[in-house]
Protein backbone atom coordinates (compact mmCIF):
# COMPACT_ATOMS: atom_id res chain seq x y z
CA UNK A 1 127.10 116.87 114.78
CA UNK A 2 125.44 116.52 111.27
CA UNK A 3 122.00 117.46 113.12
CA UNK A 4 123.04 120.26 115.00
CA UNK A 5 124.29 121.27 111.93
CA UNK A 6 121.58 121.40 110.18
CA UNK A 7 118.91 122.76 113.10
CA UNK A 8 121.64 125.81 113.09
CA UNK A 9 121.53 126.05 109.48
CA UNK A 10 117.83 126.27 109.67
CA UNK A 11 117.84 128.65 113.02
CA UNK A 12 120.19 130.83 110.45
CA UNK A 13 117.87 130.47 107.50
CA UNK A 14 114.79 131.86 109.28
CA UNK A 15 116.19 134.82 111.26
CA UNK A 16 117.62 135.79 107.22
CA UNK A 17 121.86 135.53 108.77
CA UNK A 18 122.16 133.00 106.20
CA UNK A 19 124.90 133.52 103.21
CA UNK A 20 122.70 131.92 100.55
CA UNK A 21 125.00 131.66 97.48
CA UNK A 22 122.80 128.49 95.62
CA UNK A 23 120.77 129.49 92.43
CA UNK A 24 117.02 131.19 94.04
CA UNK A 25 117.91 130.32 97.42
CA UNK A 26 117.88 133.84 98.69
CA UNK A 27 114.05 134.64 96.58
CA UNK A 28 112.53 130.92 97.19
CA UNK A 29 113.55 131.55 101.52
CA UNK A 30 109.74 132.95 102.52
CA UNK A 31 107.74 129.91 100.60
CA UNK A 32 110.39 127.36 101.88
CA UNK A 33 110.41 128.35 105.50
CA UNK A 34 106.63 128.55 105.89
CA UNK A 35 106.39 125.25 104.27
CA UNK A 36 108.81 123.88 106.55
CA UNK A 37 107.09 125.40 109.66
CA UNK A 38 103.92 123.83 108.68
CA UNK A 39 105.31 120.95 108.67
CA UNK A 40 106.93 120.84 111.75
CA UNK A 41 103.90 122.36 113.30
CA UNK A 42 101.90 119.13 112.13
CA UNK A 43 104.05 116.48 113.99
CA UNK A 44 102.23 117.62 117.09
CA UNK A 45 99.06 117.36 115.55
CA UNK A 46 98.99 114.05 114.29
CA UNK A 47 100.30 112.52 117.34
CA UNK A 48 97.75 114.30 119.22
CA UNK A 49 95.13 112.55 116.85
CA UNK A 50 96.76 109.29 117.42
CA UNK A 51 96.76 109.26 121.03
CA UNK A 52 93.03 110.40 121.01
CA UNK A 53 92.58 107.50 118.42
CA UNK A 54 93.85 104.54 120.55
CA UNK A 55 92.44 105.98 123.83
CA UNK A 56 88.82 106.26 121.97
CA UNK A 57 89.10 103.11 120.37
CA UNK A 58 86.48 100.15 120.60
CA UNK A 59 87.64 97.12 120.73
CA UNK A 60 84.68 95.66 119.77
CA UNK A 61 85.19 96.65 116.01
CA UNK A 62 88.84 95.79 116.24
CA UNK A 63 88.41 94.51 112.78
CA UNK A 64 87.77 98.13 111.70
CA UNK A 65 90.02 99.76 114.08
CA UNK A 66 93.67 98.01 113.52
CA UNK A 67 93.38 98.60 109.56
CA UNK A 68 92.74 101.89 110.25
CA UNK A 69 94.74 102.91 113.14
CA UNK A 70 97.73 100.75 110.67
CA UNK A 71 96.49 103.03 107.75
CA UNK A 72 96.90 106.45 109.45
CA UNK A 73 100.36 105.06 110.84
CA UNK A 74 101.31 104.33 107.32
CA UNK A 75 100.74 107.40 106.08
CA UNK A 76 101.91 109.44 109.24
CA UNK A 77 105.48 107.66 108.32
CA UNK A 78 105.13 108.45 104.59
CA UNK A 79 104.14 112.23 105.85
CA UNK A 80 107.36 112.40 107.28
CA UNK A 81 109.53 111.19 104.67
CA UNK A 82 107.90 113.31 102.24
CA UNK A 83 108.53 116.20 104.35
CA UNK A 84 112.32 115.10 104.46
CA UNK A 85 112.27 114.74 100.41
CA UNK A 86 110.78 118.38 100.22
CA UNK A 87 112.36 119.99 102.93
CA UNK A 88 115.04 121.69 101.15
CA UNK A 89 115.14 122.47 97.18
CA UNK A 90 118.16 122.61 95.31
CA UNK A 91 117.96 125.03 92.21
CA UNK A 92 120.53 125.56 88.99
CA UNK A 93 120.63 128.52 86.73
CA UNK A 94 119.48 127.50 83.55
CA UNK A 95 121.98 128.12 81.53
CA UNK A 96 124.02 125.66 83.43
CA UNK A 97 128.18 126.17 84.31
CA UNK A 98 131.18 126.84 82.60
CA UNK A 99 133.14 123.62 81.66
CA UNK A 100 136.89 123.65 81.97
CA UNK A 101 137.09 121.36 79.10
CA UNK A 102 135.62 119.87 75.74
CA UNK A 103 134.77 116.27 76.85
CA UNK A 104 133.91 113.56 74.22
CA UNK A 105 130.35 112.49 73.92
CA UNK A 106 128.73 109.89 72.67
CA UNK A 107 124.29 109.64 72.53
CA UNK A 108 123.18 106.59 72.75
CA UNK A 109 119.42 106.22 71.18
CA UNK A 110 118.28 103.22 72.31
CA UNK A 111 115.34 101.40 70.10
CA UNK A 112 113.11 98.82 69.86
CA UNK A 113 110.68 98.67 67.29
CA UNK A 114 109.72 102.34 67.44
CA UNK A 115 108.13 103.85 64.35
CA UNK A 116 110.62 104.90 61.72
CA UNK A 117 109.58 108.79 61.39
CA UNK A 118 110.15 108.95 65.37
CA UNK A 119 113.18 107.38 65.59
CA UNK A 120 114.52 109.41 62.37
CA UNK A 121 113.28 112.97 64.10
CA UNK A 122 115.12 111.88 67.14
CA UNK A 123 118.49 111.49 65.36
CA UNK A 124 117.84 114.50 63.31
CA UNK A 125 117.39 116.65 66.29
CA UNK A 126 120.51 114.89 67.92
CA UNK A 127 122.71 115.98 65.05
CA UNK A 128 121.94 119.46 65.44
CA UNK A 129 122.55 119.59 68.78
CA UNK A 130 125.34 122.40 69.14
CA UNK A 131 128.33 120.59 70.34
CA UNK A 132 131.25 119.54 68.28
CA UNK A 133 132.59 116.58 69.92
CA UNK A 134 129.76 114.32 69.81
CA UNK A 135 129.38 111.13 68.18
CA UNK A 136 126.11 109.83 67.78
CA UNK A 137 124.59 106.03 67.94
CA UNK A 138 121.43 103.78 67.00
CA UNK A 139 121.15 101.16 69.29
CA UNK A 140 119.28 99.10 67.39
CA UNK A 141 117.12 96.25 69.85
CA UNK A 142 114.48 95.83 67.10
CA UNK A 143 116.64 94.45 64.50
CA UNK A 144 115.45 96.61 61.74
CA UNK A 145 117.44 96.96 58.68
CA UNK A 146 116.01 100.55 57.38
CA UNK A 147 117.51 101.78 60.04
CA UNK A 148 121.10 100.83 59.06
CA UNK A 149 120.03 103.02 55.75
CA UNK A 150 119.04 105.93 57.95
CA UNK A 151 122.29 105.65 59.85
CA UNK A 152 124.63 105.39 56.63
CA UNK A 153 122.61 108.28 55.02
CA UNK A 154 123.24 110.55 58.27
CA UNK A 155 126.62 109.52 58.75
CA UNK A 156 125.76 108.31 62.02
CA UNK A 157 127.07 105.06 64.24
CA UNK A 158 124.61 102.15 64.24
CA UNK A 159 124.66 99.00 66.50
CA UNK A 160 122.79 95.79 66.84
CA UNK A 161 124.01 93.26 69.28
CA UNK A 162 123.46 89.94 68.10
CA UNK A 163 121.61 88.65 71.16
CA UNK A 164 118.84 90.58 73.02
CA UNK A 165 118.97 90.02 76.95
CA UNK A 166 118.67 92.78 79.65
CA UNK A 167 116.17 94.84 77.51
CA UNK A 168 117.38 98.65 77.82
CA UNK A 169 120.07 97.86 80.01
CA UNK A 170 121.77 95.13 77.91
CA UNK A 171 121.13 97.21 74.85
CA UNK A 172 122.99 100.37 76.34
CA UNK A 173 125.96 97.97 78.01
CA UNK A 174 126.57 96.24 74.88
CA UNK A 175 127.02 99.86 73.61
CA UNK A 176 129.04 100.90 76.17
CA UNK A 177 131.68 97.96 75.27
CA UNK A 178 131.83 99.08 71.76
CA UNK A 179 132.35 103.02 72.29
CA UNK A 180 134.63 105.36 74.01
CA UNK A 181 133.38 108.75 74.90
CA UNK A 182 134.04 110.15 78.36
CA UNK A 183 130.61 111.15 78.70
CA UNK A 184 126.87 109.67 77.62
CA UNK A 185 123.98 111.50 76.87
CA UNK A 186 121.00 109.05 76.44
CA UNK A 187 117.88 110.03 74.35
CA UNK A 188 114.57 107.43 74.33
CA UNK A 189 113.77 107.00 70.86
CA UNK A 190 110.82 109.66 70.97
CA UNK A 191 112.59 112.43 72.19
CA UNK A 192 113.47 115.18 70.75
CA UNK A 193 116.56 117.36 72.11
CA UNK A 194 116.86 120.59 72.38
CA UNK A 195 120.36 121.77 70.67
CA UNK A 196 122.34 123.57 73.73
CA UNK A 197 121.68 120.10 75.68
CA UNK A 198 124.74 119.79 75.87
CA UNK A 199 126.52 123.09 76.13
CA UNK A 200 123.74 124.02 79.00
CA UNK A 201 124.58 121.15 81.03
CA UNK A 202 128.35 119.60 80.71
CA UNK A 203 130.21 122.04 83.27
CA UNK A 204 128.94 119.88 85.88
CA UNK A 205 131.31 116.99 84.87
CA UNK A 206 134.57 119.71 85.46
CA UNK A 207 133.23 118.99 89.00
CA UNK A 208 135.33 115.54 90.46
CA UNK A 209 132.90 112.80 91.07
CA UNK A 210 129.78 113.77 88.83
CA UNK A 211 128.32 110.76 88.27
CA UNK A 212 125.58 111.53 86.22
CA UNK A 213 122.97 114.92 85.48
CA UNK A 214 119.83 114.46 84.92
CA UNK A 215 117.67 117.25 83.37
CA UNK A 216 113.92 117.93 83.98
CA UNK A 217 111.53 116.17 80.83
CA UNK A 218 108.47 117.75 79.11
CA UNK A 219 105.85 115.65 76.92
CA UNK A 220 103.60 116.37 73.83
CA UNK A 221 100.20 115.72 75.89
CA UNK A 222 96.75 116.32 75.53
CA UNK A 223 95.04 119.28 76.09
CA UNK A 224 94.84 119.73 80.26
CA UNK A 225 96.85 116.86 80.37
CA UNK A 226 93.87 114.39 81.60
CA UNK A 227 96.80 111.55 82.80
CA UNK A 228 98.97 114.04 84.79
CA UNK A 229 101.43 112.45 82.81
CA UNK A 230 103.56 115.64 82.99
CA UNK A 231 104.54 114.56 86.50
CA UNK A 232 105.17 118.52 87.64
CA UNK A 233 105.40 117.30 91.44
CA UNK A 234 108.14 115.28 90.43
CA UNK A 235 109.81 117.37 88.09
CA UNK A 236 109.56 120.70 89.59
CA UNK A 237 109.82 119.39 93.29
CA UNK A 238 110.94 116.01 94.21
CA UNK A 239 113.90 116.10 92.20
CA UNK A 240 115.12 119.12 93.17
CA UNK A 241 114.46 118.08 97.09
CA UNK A 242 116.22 114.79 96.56
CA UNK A 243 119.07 117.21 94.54
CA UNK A 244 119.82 118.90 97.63
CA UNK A 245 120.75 116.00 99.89
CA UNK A 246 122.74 113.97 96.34
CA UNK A 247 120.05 111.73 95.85
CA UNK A 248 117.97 112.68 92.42
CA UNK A 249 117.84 110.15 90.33
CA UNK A 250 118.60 109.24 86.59
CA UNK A 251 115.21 109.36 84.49
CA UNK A 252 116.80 106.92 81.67
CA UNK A 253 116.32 110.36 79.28
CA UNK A 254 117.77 113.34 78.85
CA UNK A 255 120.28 112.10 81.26
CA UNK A 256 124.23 112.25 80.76
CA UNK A 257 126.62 109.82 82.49
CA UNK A 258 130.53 109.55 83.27
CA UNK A 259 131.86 106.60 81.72
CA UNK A 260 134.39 106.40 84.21
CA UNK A 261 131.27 106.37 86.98
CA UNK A 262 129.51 103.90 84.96
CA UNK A 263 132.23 101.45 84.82
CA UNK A 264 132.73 101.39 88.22
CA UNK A 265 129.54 100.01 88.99
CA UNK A 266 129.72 97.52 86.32
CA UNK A 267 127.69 99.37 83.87
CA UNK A 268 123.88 99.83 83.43
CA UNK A 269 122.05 98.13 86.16
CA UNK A 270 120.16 94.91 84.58
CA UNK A 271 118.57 93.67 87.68
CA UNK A 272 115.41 95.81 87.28
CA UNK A 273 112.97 95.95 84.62
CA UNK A 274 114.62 99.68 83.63
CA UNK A 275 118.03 100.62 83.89
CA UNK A 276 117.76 103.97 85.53
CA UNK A 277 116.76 103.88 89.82
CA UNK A 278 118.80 101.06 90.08
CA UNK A 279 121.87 102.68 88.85
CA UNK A 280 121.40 105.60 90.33
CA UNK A 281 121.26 103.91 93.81
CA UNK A 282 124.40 101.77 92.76
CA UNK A 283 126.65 105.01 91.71
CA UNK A 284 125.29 106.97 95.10
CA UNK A 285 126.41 104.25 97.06
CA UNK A 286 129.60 103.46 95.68
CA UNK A 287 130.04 107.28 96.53
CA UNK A 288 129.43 109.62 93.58
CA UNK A 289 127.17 112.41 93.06
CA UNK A 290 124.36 113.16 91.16
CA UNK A 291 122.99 116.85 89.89
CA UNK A 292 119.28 117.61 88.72
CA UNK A 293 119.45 120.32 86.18
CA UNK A 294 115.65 121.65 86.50
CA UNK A 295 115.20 122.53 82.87
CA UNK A 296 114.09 120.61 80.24
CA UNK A 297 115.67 119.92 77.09
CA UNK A 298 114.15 117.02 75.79
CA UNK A 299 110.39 116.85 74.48
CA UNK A 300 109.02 113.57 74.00
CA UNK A 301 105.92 111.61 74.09
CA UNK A 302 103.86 110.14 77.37
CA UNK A 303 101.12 107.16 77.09
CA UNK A 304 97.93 108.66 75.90
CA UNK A 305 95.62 105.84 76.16
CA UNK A 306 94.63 103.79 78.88
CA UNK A 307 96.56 100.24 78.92
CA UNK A 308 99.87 102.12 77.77
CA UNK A 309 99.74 104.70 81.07
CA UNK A 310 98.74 101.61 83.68
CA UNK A 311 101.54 99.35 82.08
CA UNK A 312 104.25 101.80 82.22
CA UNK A 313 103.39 102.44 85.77
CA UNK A 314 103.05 99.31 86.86
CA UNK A 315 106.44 98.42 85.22
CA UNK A 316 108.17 101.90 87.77
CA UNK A 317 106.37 100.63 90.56
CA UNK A 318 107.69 96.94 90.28
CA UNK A 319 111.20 98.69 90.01
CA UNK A 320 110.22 100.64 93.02
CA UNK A 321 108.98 97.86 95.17
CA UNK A 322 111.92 95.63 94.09
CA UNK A 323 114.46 97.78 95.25
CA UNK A 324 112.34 98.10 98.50
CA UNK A 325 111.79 94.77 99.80
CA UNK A 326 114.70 93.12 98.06
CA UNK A 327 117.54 95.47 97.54
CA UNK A 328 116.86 97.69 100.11
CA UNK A 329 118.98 101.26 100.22
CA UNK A 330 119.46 100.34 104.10
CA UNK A 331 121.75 97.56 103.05
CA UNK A 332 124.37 100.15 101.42
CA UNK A 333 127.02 101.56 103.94
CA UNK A 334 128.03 103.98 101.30
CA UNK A 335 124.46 105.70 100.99
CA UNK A 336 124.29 108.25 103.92
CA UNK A 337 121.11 108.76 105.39
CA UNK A 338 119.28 111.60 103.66
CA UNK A 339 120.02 109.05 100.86
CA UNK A 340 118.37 105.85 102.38
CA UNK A 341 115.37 107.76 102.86
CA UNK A 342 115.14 109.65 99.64
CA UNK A 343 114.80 106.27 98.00
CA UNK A 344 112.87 104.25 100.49
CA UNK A 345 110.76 106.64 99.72
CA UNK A 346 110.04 105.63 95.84
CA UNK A 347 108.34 102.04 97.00
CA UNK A 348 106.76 103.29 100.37
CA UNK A 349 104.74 105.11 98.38
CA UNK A 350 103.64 102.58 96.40
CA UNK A 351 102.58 100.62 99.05
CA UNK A 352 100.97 103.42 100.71
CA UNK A 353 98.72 104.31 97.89
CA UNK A 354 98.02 100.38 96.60
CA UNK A 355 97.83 98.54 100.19
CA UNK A 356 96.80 101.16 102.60
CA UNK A 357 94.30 103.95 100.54
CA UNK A 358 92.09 101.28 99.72
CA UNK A 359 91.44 100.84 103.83
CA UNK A 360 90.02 104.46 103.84
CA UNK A 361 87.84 103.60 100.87
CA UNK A 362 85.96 101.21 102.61
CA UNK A 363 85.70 102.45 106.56
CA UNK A 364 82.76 104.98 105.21
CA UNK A 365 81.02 102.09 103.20
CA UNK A 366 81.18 99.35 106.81
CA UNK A 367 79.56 102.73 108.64
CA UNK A 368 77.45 103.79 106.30
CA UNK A 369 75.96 100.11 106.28
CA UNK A 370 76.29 98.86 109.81
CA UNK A 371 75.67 102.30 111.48
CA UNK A 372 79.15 101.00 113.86
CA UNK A 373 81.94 103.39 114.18
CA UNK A 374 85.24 102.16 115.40
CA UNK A 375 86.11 105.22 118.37
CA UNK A 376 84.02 105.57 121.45
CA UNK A 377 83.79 109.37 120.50
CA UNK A 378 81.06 111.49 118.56
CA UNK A 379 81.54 112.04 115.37
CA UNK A 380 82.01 116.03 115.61
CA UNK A 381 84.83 114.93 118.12
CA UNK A 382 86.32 113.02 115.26
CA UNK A 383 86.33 115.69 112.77
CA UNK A 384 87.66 118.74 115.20
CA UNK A 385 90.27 116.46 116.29
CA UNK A 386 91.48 114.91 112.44
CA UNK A 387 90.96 118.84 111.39
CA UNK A 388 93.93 120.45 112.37
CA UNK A 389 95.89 117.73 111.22
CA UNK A 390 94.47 117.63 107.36
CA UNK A 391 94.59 121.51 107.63
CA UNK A 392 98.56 121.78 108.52
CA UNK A 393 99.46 119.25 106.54
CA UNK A 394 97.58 120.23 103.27
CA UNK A 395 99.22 124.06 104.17
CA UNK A 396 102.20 122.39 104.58
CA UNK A 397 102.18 120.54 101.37
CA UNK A 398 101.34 123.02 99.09
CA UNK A 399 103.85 125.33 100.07
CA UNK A 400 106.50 122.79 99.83
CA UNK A 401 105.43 121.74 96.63
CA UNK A 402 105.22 125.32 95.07
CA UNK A 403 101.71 124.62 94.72
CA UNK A 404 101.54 121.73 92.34
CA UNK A 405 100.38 119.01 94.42
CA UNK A 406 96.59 119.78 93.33
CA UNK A 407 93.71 117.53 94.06
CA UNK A 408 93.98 116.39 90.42
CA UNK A 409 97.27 115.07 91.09
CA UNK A 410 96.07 112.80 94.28
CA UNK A 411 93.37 111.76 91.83
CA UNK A 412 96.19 110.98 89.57
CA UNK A 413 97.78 108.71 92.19
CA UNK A 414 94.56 107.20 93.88
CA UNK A 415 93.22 105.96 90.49
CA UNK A 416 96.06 103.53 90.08
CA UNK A 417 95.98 101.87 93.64
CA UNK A 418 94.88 98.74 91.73
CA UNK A 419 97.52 99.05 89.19
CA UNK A 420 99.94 99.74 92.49
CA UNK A 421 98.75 96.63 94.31
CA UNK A 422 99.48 94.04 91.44
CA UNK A 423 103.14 96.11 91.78
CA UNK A 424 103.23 95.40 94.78
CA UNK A 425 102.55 91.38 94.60
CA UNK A 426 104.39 90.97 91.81
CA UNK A 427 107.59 92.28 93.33
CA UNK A 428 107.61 90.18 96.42
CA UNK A 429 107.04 87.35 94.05
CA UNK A 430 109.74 88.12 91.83
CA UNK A 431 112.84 88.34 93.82
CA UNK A 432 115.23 86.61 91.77
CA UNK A 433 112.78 86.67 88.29
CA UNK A 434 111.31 89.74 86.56
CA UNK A 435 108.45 90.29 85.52
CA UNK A 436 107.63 89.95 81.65
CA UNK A 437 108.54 93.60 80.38
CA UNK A 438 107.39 95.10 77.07
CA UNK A 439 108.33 98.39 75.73
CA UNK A 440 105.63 101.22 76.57
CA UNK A 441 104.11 102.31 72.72
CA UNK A 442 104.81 105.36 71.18
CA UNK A 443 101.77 105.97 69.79
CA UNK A 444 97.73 105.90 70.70
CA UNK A 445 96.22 102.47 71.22
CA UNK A 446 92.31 102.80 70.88
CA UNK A 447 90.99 100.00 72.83
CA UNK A 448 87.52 98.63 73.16
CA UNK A 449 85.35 99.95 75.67
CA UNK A 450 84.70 96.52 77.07
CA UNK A 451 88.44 96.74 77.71
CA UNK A 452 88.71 99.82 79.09
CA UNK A 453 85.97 98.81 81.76
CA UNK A 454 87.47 95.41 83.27
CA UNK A 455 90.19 98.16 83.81
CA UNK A 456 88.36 100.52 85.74
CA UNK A 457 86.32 97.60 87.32
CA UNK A 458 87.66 97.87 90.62
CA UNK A 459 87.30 102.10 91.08
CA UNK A 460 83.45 101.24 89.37
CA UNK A 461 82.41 98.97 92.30
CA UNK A 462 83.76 101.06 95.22
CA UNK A 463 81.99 103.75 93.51
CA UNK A 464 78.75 102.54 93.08
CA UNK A 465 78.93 100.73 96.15
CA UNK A 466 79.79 103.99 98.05
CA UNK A 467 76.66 105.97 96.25
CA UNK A 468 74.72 103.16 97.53
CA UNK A 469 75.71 103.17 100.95
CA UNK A 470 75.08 106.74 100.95
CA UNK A 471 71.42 106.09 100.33
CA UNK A 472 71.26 103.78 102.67
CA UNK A 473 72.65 105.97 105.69
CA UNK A 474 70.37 108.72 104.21
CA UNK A 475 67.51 106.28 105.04
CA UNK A 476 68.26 104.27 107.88
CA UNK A 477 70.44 107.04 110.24
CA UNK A 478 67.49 109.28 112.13
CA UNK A 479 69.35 109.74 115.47
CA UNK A 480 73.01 111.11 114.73
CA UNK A 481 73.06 113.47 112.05
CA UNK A 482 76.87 114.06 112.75
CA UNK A 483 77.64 110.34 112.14
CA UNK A 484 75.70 110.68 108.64
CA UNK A 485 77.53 113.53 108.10
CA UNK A 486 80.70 112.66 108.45
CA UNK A 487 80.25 109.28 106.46
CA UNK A 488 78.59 110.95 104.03
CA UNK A 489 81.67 113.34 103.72
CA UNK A 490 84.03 110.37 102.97
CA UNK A 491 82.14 108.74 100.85
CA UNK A 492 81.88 111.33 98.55
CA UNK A 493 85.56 111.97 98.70
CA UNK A 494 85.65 108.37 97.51
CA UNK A 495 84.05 109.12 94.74
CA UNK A 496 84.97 112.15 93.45
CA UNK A 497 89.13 110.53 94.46
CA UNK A 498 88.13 107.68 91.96
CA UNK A 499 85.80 109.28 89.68
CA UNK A 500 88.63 111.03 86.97
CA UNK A 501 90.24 107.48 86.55
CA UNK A 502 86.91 106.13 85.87
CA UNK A 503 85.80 108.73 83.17
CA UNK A 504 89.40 108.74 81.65
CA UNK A 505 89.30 104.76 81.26
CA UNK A 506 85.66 105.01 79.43
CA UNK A 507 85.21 108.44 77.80
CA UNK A 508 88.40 110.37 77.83
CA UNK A 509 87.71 112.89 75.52
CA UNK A 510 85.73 114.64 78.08
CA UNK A 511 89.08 115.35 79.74
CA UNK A 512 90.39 117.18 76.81
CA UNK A 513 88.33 119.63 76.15
């Protein structure tokens, strides 16, 4: 019933009968229904490519063949549940709704050792937020007795537990015990609110069952923003596509909780290394909602330097990948289905881009050098049949991404498949035991270029070795141009995939200009 639902809702949708009474539902129709017919149009494709794959393949290079007829299947299934996380965008008026009450507030600034003059303009900025019934609190994990000054000057709450388990989870619990606002607004320690926060956002919770809204972020960042820590795709996009089918997820910032929703879950979540996907699955499943408010409120700060960007993504992909092989959103019978998928999707992902990207890197490289290819086909039957497929789906995915999934975003993502495959051991060795976990720094690290190399190491070998075997094919393959061609082709999209993370890690500057 749900499906026929929806096909008729989609039917309705692109013939224009539809009432459309959501925020830009009516003005965003033309962009969302191409995108969507793109992508429906590219299911046909790809298994048309498949089936000419494994009827084409030789078996004598089956040790080429299976890791890459497994690496297209990988990504054909994360194709499709990115197309379900896209499909349809949820969007709120800015200025928010009108809330039938005042409800009590309390922010919660969680810290740990943060610089003084951030933590300080965080407060500051707190206390002007325009809102009368709000009570604000240092949650003090650092144990640092200025800050007990700053609080007493600013007439503000302070609170240091006297033991320090759970990192950001325990810190915000033990809070949490010791407070009594209906509602939570948590701040990180660098960021900076915006005063009608509140005001903009709060009608939601006059709606029975809000668990939680989460509002979009923004970061101080470097001129062109080198790391893509801005994370548009999943700011402007994802969030709003996992919105529409009660799935988006708390961000740990700039996010505002029921405390009634919280305790029924037991509080915070302290079985990951951060608080905030956990929870959210825990509150979806025990069968209350979620809203993504796409505006930002909050400004804060992103890593700027090397180690500080790879450790706090490792440390969301280890969340990720936990929850995916050992906490799995298929084992909750209160999570409906749009649900299990929006957040299988968070470690597929992750294994997609650490485990099975690599596998692409080096098919060009084993041709290049050994002259094999893995299909009984010419190479110009290779490329018309994989074109259509890259074509659609590329259509497809800018159009359903309003554009922002760029080329420098993939580069974003392919530079840390080493950083994603060391997620990905370390959470199927740590099922019961996390991981060591250390607050992501505030501020620029400047590490030694002999540092920043070993860190690169990995995207500097496939590199080289790919320029190399490039030479080689130049020089060795007379007879079948197409086969250098083609070889050639993916070689260099090796390189230029790896090539930002490389120049990022050992002169970044050049980034930033």
């Amino acid at each position: 019933m749900l499906m026929k639902a929806a096909i008729k809702n989609w039917l309705e949708d692109i013939r224009g009968k539809k009432k459309y009474k959501r925020y830009k539902e009516e003005e965003t129709r033309t962009q969302r229904i191409l995108g969507q017919i793109f992508a429906v149009l590219n299911i046909p494709c790809a298994l048309f490519y498949f089936v000419w794959c494994v009827t084409k393949a030789d078996w004598n290079y089956w040790y080429a063949f299976i890791p890459f007829i497994v690496s297209e299947c990988f990504f054909l299934i994360h194709y499709l549940l990115w197309i379900k996380l896209l499909w349809y965008k949820r969007n709120h008026d800015p200025k928010g709704i009108t809330p039938k009450k005042e409800f009590m507030v309390d922010i919660f600034i969680p810290v740990c050792g943060e610089p003084i003059d951030i933590i300080k303009r965080t407060v500051m900025a707190a206390k002007a937020i325009d809102y009368t019934s709000k009570t604000i609190y240092i949650l003090d994990d650092g144990e640092n007795d200025q800050l007990i000054n700053i609080a007493k000057e600013l007439n503000i709450g302070y609170l240091r537990r006297p033991t320090h388990e759970h990192r950001k989870a325990g810190n915000l619990n033990y809070a949490l015990s010791k407070t009594n606002g209906e509602l939570i607004l948590a701040l990180d320690a660098d960021q900076v609110a915006d005063v009608h926060i509140l005001k903009s956002v709060i009608g939601y919770f006059s709606i029975a069952r809000i668990a939680f809204v989460q509002t979009a972020q923004r970061f101080n960042l470097p001129k062109n923003d080198p790391w893509g820590n801005s994370d548009e795709v999943f700011y402007k996009a994802m969030q709003s596509g996992k919105d529409n089918d009660n799935a988006a997820i708390s961000c740990g910032n700039g996010a505002i909780y029921r405390r009634e929703a919280l305790s029924d879950v037991g509080g915070f979540s302290e079985w990951n290394l951060v608080e905030d996907l956990h929870t959210s699955m825990q509150l979806h499943a025990k069968g209350w909602k979620s809203v993504y408010h796409d505006t930002a409120f909050t400004t804060g700060h992103a890593p700027s330097d090397i180690h500080s960007h790879l450790k706090q993504r490792w440390q969301w992909a280890v969340d990720s990948l936990r929850l995916f092989f050992w906490d799995s959103p298929l084992r909750y019978k209160g999570l409906s289905w749009q649900q299990k998928t929006q957040y299988l999707h968070f470690g597929y992902n992750y294994i997609s881009f650490g485990i099975f990207l690599p596998i692409f890197f080096m098919l060009p490289i084993w041709s290049l050098f050994t002259h094999n290819f893995m299909l009984k086909a010419e190479l110009w039957e290779y490329f018309l049949v994989r074109l259509p497929y890259f074509l659609v789906y590329m259509a497809a995915n800018k159009l359903l991404t309003n554009g922002l999934n760029t080329f420098k975003v993939f580069q974003c993502q392919a530079g840390l498949f080493s950083v994603y495959f060391s997620a990905v051991v370390t959470a199927l060795l740590c099922r019961s035991k996390l991981p060591s976990y250390v607050v992501t720094s505030k501020v620029t690290k400047h590490s030694e270029f002999t540092t920043n190399l070993i860190a690169c190491l990995p995207h500097l070998l496939i590199s080289v070795v790919s320029a190399i075997a490039i030479i080689y094919g130049i020089l060795t393959i007379h007879n079948d141009l197409w086969f250098l061609i083609v070889n050639i082709f993916w070689a260099l999209w090796t390189i230029a995939a790896l090539n930002r993370f490389i120049w990022l890690s050992l002169w970044p500057s050049i980034y930033a200009r």
